[in-house]
Protein backbone atom coordinates (compact mmCIF):
# COMPACT_ATOMS: atom_id res chain seq x y z
CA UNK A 1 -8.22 2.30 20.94
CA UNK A 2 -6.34 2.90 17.43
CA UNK A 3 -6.70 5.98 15.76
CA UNK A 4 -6.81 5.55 12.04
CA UNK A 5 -6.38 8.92 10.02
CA UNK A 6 -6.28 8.30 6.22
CA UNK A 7 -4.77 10.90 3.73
CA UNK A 8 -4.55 11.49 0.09
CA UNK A 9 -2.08 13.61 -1.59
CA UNK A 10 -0.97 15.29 1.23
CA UNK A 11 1.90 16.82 1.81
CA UNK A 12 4.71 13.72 3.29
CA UNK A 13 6.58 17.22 5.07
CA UNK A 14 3.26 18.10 6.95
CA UNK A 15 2.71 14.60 7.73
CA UNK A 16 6.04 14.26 8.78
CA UNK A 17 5.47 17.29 11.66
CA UNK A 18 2.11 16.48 12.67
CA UNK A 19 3.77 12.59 13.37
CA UNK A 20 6.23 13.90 15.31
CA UNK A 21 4.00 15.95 17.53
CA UNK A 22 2.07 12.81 17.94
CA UNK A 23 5.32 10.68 18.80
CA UNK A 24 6.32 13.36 20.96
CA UNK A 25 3.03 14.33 23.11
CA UNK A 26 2.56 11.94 26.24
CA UNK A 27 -0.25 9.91 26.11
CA UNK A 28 -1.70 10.78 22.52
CA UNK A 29 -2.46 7.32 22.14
CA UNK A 30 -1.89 4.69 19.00
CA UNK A 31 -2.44 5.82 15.50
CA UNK A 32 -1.95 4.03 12.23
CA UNK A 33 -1.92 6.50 9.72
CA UNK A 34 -2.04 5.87 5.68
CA UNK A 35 -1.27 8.55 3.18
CA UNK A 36 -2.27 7.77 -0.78
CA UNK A 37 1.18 10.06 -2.02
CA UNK A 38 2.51 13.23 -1.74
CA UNK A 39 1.44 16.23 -3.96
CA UNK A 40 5.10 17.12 -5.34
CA UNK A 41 8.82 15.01 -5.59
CA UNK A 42 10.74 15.40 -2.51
CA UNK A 43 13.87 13.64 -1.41
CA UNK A 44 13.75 12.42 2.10
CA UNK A 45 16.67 12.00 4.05
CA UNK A 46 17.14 10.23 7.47
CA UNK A 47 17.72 12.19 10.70
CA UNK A 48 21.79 11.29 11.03
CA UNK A 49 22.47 11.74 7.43
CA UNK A 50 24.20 14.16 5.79
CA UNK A 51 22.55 15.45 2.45
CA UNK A 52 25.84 16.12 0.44
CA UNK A 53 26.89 12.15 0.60
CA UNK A 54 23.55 10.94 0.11
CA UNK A 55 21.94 13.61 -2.25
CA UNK A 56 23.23 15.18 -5.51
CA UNK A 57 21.98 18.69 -4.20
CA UNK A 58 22.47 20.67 -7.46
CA UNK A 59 20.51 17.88 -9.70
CA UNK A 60 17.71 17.69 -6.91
CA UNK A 61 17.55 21.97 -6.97
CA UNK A 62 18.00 22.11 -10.88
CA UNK A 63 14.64 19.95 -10.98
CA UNK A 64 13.14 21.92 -8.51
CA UNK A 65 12.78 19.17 -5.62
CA UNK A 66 12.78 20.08 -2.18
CA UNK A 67 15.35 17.74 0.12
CA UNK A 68 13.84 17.38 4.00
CA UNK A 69 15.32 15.74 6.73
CA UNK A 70 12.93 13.53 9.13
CA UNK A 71 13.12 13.88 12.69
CA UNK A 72 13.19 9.79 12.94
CA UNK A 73 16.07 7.64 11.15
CA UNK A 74 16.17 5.80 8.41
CA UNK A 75 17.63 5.93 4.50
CA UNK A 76 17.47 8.18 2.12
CA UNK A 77 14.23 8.21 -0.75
CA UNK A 78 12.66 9.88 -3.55
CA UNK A 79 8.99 10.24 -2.98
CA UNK A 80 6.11 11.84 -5.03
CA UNK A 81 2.82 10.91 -5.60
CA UNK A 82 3.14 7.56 -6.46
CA UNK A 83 4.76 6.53 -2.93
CA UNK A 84 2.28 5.35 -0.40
CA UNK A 85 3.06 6.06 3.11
CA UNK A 86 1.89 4.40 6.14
CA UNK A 87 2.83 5.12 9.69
CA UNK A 88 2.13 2.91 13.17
CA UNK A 89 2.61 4.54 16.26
CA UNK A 90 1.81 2.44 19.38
CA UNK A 91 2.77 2.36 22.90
CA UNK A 92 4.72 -1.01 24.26
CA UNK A 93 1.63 -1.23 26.43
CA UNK A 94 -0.82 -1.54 23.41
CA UNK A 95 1.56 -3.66 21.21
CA UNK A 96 1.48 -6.16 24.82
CA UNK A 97 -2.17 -6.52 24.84
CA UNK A 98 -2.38 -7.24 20.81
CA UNK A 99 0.69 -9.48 21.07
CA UNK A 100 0.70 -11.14 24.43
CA UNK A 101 3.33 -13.13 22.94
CA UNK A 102 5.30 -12.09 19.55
CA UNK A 103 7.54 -14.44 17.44
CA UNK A 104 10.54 -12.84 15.48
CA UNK A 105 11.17 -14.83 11.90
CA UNK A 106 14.84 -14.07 10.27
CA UNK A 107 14.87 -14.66 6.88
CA UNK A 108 18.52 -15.17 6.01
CA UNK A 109 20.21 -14.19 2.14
CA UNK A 110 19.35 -18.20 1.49
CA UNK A 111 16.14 -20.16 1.83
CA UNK A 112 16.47 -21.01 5.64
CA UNK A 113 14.75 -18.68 8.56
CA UNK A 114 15.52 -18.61 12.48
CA UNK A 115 12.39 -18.54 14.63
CA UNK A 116 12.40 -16.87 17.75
CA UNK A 117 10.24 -15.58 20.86
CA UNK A 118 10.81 -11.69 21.88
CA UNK A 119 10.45 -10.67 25.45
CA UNK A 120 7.99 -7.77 24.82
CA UNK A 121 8.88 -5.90 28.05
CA UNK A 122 12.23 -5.40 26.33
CA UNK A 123 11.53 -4.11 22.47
CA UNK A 124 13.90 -3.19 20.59
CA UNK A 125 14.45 -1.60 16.75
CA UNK A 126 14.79 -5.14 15.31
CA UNK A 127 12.15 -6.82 17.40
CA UNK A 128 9.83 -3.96 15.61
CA UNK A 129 11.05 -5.04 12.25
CA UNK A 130 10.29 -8.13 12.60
CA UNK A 131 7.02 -7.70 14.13
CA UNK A 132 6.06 -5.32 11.34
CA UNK A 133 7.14 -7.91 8.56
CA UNK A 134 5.77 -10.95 9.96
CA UNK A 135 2.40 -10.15 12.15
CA UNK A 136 1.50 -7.51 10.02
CA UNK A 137 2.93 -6.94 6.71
CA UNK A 138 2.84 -10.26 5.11
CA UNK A 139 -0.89 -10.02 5.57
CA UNK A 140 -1.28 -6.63 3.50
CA UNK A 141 1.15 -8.72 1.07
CA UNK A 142 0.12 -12.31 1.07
CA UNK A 143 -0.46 -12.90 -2.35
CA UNK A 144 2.92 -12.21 -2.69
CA UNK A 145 4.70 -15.60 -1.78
CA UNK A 146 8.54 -14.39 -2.45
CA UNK A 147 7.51 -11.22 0.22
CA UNK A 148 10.47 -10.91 2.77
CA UNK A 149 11.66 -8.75 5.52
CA UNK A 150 15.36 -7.97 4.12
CA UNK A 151 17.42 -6.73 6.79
CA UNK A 152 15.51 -3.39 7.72
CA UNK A 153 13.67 -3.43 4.06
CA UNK A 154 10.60 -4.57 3.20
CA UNK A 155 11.38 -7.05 -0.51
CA UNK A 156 10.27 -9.21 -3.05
CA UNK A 157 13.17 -11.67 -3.19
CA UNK A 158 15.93 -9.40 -3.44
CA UNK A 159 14.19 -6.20 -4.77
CA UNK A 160 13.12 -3.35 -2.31
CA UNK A 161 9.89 -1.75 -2.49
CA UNK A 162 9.51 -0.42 1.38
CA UNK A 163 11.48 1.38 3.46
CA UNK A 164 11.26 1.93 6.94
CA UNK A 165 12.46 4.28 9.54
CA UNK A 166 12.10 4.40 13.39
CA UNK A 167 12.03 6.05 16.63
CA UNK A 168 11.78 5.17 19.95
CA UNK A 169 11.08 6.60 23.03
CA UNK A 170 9.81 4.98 26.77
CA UNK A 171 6.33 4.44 26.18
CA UNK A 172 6.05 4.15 22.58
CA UNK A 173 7.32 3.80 18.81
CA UNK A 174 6.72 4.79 15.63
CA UNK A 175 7.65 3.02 12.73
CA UNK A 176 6.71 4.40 9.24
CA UNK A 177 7.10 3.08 5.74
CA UNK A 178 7.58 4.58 1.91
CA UNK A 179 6.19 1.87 -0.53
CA UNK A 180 7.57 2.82 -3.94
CA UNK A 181 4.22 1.75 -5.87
CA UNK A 182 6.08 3.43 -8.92
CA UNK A 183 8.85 6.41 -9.48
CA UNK A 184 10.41 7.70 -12.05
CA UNK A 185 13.70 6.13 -13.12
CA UNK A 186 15.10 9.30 -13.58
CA UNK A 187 14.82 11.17 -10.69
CA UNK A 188 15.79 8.04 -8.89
CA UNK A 189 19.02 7.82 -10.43
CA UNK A 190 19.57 11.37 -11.03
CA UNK A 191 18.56 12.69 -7.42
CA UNK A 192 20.01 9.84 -4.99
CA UNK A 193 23.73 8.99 -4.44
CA UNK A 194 24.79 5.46 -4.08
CA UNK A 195 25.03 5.12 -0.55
CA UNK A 196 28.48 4.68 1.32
CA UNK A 197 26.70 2.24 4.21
CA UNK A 198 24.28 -0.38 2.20
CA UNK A 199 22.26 -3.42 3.02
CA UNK A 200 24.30 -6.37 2.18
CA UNK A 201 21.62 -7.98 0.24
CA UNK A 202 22.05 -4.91 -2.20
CA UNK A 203 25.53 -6.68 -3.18
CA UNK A 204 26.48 -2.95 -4.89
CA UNK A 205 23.63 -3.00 -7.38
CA UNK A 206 22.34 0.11 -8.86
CA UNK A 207 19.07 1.86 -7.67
CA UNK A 208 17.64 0.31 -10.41
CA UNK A 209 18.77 -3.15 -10.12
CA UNK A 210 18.00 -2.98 -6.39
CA UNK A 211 14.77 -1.26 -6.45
CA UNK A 212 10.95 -2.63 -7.94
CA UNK A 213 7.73 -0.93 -8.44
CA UNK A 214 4.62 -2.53 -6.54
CA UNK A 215 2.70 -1.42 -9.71
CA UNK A 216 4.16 -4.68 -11.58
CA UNK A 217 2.59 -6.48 -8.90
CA UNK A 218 -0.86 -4.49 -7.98
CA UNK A 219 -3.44 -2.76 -10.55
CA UNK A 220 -3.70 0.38 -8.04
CA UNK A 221 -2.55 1.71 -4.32
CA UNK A 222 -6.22 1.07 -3.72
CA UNK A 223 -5.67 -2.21 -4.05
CA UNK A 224 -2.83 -1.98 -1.34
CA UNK A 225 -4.88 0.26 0.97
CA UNK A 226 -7.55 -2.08 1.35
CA UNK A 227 -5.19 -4.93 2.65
CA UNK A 228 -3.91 -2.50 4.90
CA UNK A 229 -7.75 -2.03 5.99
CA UNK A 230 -8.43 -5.64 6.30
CA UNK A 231 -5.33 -5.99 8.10
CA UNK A 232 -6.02 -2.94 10.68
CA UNK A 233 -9.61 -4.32 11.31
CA UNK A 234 -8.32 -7.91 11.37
CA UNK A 235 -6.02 -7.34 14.48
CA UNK A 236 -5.87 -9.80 17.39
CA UNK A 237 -8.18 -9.08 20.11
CA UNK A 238 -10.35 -6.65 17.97
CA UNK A 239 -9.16 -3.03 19.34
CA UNK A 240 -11.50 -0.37 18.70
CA UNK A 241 -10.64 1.01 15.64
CA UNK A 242 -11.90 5.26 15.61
CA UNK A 243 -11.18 6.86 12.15
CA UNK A 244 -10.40 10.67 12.70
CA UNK A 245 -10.04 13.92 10.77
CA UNK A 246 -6.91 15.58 9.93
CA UNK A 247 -8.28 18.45 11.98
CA UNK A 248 -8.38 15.88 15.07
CA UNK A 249 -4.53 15.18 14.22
CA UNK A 250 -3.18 18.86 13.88
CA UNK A 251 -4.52 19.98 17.33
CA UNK A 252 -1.61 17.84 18.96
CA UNK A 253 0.40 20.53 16.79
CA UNK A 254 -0.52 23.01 19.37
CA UNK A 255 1.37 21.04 22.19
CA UNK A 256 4.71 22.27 22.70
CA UNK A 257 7.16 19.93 21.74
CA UNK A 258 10.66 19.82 19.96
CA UNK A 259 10.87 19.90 16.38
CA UNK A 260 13.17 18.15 14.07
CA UNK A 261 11.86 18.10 10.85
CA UNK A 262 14.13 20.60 8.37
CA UNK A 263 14.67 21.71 4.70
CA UNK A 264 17.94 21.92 2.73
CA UNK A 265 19.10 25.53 1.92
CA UNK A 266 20.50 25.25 -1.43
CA UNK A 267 21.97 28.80 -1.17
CA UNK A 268 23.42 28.19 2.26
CA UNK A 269 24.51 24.42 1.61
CA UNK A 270 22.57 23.60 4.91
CA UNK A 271 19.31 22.58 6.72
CA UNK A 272 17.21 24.89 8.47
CA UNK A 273 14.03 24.77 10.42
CA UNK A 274 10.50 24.32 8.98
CA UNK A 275 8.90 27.94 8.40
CA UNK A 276 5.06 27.36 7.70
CA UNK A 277 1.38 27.39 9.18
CA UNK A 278 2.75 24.12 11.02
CA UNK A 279 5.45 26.05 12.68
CA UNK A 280 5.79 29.69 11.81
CA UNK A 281 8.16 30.58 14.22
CA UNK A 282 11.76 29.61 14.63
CA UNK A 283 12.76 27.46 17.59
């Protein structure tokens, strides 16, 4: 069974800690979860990196923008309401039974791909990216016909508009996605350092150059979220698909598990842990 919880507006930091209690609780099952944007700007940054080389701290905290660091990996982003974010979390077990046999398509920086097979008893982080762009992805995008899996980022041609972070653990995996369906060039540029370690696709181009907005391509995120619905109910084999409450999701809050998630003191020029009703009291 696939749990399918579906948000709106909520808050990406709370989503952020009730995925990793999910990720981190044995046997909580497989979830896909889709959230419609979160309520106010927030610069994400990836669990390894270090705010001061990635974000410029006092234009983020002179506009009032809270920077968070994931518990998974992954880049660095500006997200508000306008980003749509969807997470899968599934054991190897599950992905087996859907997948009896996956196929991994390369696309390389010129018109020619590399095809594949992918042991699924041994998955690993690019065997997920794959799988992600090419037996599920390019189905939520298939209109799209220049849609391509560009190293670890989802693209048009040569223009980002997902990004995708990852964690691993025995049983299962969690890979989750911000799709830019518009931003503000401003706080993009503004906010977000150019990157020491880049994609070589990128070639050095500015966020600007490098990035697109899916709004040139869709009329609305609903329009997204309901090829992501075709595509969930459209999986091989036909798993049971349950679709559950937030409330459902937050009791696996109450399991005790480590917690990674943190905020960026801008008076002490470092990250510290989560203080709210998800987590109250300091580790």
């Amino acid at each position: 069974m696939i749990r399918l919880l579906r948000l709106n507006r909520f808050p990406i930091l709370k989503q952020l800690q009730i995925e990793e209690a999910l990720y981190r609780t044995p046997n909580s099952g497989n979830w896909i979860i889709i959230n419609n944007g979160t309520p106010e700007p927030i610069v994400i940054v990836g669990a390894t990196g270090k705010a001061d080389k990635l974000v410029n701290l006092d234009e983020v905290e002179s506009r009032g923008i809270q920077t968070m660091k994931r518990f998974s990996g992954g880049g660095t982003v500006v997200a508000d309401e306008n980003t749509l974010f969807t997470s899968i979390l599934f054991e190897f077990e599950t992905l087996k039974q859907l997948f009896p046999t996956m196929s991994s398509t390369t696309t390389t920086t010129t018109t020619e791909t590399t095809t594949t097979s992918i042991n699924v008893g041994n998955i690993y982080p690019k065997d997920i990216m794959n799988w992600s762009a090419n037996s599920f992805y390019k189905h939520v995008f298939q209109e799209q016909l220049d849609f391509r899996l560009q190293e670890n980022d989802y693209a048009f041609g040569k223009q980002k508009f997902g990004g995708n972070a990852q964690s691993f653990s025995k049983h299962k995996f969690l890979h989750h996605t911000s799709f830019l369906y518009d931003f503000k060039d401003d706080h993009m540029m503004a906010c977000l350092k150019q990157p020491d370690k880049i994609p070589e696709y990128r070639q050095n181009r500015d966020h600007l150059s490098f990035l697109c907005k899916l709004k040139d391509r869709y009329q609305s995120k609903d329009h997204i979220i309901n090829n992501l619905l075709k595509t969930i109910n459209n999986l091989p084999t036909s798993p049971s698909i349950k679709e559950v409450t937030l409330e459902e999701a937050e009791q696996f809050l109450l399991n005790p598990h480590p917690k990674s998630n943190q905020l960026f003191d801008y008076n002490l020029k470092n990250w510290k842990d989560i203080i709210n009703e998800y987590n109250p009291i300091k580790n």
